[in-house]
Protein backbone atom coordinates (compact mmCIF):
# COMPACT_ATOMS: atom_id res chain seq x y z
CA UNK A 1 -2.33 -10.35 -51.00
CA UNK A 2 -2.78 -13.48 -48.34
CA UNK A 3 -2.62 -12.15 -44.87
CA UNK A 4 -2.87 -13.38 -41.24
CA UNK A 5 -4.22 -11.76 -37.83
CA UNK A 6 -2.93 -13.46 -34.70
CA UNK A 7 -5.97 -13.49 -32.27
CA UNK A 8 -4.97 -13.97 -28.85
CA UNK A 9 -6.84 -13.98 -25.16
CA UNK A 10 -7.68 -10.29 -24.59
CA UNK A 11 -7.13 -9.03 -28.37
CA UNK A 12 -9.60 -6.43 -28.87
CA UNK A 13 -8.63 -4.73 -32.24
CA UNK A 14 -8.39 -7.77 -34.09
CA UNK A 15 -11.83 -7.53 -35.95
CA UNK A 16 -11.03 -3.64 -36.29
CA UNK A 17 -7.47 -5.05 -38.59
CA UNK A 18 -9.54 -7.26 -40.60
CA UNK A 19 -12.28 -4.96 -41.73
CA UNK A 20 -9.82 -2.89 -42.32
CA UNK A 21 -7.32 -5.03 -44.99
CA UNK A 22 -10.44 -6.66 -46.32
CA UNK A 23 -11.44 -2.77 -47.41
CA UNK A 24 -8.12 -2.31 -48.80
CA UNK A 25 -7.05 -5.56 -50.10
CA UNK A 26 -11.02 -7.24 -51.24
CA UNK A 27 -10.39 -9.97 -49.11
CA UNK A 28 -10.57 -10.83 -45.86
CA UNK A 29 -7.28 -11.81 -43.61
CA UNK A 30 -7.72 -15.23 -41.98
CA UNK A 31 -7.96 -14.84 -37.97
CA UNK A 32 -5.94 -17.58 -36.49
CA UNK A 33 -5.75 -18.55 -32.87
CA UNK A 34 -2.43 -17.86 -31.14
CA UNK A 35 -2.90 -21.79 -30.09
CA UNK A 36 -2.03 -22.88 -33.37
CA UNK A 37 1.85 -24.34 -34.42
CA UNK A 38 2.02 -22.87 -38.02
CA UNK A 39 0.69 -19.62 -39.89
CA UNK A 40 0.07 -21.03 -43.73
CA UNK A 41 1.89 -19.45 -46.40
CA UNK A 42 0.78 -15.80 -46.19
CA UNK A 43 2.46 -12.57 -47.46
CA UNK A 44 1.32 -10.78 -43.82
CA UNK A 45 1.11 -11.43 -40.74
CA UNK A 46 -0.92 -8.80 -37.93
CA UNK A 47 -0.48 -8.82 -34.29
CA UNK A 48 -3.38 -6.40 -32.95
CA UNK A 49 -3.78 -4.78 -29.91
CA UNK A 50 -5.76 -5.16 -27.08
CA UNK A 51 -4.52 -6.92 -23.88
CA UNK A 52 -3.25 -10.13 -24.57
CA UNK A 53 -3.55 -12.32 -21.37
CA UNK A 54 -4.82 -9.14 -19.25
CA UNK A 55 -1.03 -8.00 -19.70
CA UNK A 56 -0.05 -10.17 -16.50
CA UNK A 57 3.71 -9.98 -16.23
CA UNK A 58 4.41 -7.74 -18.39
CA UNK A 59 2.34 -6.26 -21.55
CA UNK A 60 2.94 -8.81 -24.47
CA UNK A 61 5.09 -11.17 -22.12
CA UNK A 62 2.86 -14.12 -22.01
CA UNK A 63 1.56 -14.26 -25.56
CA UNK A 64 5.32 -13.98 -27.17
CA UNK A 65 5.69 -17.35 -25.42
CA UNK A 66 2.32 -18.60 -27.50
CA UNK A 67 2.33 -21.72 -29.43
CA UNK A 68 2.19 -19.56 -32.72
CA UNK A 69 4.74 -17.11 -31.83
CA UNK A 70 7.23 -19.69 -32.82
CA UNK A 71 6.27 -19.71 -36.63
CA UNK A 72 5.87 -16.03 -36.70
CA UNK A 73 9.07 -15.49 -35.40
CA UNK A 74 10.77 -17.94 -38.27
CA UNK A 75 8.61 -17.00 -41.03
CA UNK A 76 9.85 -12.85 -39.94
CA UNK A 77 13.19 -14.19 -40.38
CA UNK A 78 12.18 -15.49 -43.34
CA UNK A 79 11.02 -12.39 -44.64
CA UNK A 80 7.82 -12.13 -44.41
CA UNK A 81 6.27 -8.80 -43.66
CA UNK A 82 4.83 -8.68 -39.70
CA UNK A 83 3.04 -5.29 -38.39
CA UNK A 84 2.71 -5.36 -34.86
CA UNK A 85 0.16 -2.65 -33.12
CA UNK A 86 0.19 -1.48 -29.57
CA UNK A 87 0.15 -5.10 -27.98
CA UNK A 88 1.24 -6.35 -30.98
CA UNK A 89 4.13 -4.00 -30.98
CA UNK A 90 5.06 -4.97 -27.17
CA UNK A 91 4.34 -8.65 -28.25
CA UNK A 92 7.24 -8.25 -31.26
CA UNK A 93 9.48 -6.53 -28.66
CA UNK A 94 8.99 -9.43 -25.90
CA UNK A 95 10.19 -12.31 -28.61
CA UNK A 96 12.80 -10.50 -29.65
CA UNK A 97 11.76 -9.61 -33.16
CA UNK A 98 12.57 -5.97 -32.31
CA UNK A 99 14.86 -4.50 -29.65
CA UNK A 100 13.99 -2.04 -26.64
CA UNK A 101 11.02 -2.82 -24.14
CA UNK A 102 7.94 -1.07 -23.19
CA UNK A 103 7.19 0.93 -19.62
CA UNK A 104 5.06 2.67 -18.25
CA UNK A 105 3.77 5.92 -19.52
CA UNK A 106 5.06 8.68 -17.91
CA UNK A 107 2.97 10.03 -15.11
CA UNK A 108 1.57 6.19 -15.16
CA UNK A 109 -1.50 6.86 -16.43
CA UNK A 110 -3.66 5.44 -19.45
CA UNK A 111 -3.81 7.70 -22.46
CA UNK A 112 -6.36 7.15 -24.86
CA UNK A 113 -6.15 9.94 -27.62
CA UNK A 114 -5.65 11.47 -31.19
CA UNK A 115 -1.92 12.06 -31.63
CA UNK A 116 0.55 13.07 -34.57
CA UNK A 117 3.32 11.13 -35.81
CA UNK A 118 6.29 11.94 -38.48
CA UNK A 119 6.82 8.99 -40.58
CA UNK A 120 10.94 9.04 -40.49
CA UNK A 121 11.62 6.40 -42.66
CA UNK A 122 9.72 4.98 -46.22
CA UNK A 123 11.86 2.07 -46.85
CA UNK A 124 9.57 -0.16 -45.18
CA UNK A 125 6.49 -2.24 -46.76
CA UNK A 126 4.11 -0.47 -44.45
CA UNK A 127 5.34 3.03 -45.37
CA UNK A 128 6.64 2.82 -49.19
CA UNK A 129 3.83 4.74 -50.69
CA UNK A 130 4.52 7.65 -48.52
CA UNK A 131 6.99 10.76 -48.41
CA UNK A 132 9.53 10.76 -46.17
CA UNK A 133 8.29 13.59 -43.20
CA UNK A 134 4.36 13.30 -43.77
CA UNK A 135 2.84 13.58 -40.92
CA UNK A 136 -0.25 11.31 -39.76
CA UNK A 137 -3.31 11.83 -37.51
CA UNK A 138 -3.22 8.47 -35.53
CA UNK A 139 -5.54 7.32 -32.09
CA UNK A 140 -3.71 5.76 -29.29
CA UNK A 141 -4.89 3.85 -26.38
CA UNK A 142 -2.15 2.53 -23.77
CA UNK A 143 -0.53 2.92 -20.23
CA UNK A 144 2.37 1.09 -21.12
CA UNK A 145 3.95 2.93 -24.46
CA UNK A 146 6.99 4.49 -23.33
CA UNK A 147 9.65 2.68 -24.75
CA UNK A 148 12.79 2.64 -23.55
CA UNK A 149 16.47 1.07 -24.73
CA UNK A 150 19.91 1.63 -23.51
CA UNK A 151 21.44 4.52 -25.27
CA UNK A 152 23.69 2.14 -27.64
CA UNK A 153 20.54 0.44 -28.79
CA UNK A 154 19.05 3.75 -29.91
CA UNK A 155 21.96 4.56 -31.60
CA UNK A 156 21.76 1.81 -33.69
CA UNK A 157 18.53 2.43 -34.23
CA UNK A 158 18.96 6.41 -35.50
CA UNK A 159 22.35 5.05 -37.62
CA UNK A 160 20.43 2.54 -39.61
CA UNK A 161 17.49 4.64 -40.50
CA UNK A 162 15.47 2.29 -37.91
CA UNK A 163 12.92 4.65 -36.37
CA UNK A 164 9.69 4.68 -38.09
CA UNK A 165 7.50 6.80 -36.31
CA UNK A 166 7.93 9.79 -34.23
CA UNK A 167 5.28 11.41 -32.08
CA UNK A 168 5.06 15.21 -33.26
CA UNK A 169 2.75 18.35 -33.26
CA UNK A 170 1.17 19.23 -36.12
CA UNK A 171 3.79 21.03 -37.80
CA UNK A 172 5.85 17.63 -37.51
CA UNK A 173 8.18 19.24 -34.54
CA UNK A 174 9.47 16.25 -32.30
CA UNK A 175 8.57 18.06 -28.77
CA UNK A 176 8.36 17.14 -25.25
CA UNK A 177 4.74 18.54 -25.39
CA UNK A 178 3.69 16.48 -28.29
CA UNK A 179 5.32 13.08 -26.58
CA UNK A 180 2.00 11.49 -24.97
CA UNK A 181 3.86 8.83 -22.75
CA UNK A 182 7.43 9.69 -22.22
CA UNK A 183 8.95 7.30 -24.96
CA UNK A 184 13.07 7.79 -25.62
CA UNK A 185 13.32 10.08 -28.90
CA UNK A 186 9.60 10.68 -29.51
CA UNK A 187 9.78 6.66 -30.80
CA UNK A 188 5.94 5.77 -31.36
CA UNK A 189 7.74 2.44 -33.93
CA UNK A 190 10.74 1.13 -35.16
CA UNK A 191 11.84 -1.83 -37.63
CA UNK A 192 14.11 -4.38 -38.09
CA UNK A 193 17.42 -4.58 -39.67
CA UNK A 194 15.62 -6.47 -42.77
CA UNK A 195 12.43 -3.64 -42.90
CA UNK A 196 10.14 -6.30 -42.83
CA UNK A 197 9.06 -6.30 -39.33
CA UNK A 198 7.50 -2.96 -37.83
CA UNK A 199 5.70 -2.23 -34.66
CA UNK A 200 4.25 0.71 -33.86
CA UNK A 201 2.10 2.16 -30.65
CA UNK A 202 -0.50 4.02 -32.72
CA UNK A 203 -3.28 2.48 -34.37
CA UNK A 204 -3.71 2.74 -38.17
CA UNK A 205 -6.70 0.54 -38.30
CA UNK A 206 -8.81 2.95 -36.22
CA UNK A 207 -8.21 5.66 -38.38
CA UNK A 208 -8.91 4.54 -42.27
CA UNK A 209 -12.21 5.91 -42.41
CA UNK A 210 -13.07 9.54 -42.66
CA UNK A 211 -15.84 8.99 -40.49
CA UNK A 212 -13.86 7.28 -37.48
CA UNK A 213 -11.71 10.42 -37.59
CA UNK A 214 -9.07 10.32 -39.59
CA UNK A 215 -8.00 8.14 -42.95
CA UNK A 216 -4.35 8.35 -42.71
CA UNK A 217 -3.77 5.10 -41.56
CA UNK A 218 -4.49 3.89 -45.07
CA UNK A 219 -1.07 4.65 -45.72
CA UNK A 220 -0.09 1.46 -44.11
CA UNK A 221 -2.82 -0.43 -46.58
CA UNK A 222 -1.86 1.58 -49.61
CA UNK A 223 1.64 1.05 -49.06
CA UNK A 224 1.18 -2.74 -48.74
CA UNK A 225 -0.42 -2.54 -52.26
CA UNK A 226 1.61 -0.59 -53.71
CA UNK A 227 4.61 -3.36 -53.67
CA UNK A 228 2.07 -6.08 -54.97
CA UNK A 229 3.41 -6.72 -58.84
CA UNK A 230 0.67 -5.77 -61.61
């Protein structure tokens, strides 16, 4: 499987992505500059996390309007798969490949810890090789990952089976308690009509190594596999 990372000014989880699919897949994604015109033919592209262009404006505001942005956005529309995380998420909500917007955390401050979150939907190429409910032990590491859209937009979103993620305890309950920034419905990542595009607030790359913590976000690289023909 050929895959692309999306490096922009003030990506710090980049490298983290590409160790990460070059353990799963045994090969290494190619890092390309967000001040390039064209991705090459690839069967995935990343957008990481970190804080593209210090998050002036708005978190992910600046580098949706990148150079690169412009193929991404066709070649998701194309079909090809795109897994945005954290930044990359608020990035994919700030061109439009996904609806809602990101706010401030509740209480406004920066949260930077171990969470749980009920995969709610398997139909999607970063979830297919899990079971519907499982429940993952994630990091996160934001102050602006509440996200909010109107109440027809969610909606939508519950009808067509478009909610990913949810934050949860660790008996999968979707609480107040277990909600570490305030987002509508517990939503920690949603997809697109098509399931090809998914962004999520949690990182899966920081956590597919026993030793960093947790493994489950190998689900995400498993799952990738798992839809790659014999």
């Amino acid at each position: 499987m050929k895959s692309h990372v999306i490096v922009f000014p003030g990506s710090n989880c980049d490298r983290d992505v590409a160790v990460s699919l070059e353990q799963a897949m045994g090969r290494p994604p190619e890092m390309l500059w967000h001040g390039e015109t064209e991705v090459p033919q690839t069967d995935l592209i990343v957008l990481p996390g970190g804080f593209s262009y210090g998050d002036y404006l708005r978190c992910g505001a600046i580098a949706a309007q990148s150079p690169i942005m412009r193929d991404v956005v066709a070649k998701a529309d194309a079909g090809t798969r795109v897994l945005g995380i954290c930044n990359g998420f608020q990035v994919l909500l700030e061109s439009g490949l996904l609806p809602g917007a990101m706010l401030h955390n509740a209480g406004l401050d920066f949260r930077c810890e171990w969470v749980h979150v009920r995969i709610d939907d398997v139909a999607t190429p970063f979830t297919a090789a899990a079971s519907e409910g499982s429940i993952l032990r994630l990091p996160i590491a934001h102050g602006e990952g509440n996200y909010y859209a109107p109440p027809d937009t969610i909606a939508a979103l519950e009808g067509g089976g478009r909610i990913v993620f949810r934050y949860c305890d660790e008996a999968g309950a979707v609480t107040p308690a277990a909600n570490p920034n305030g987002s509508v419905a517990g939503i920690a990542g949603i997809r697109n009509e098509r399931g090809n595009v998914v962004g999520l607030m949690p990182h899966p790359e920081r956590a597919s190594e026993a030793d960093l913590g947790s493994a489950d976000g190998r689900v995400f690289w498993e799952s990738l596999l798992s839809m790659v023909p014999a």
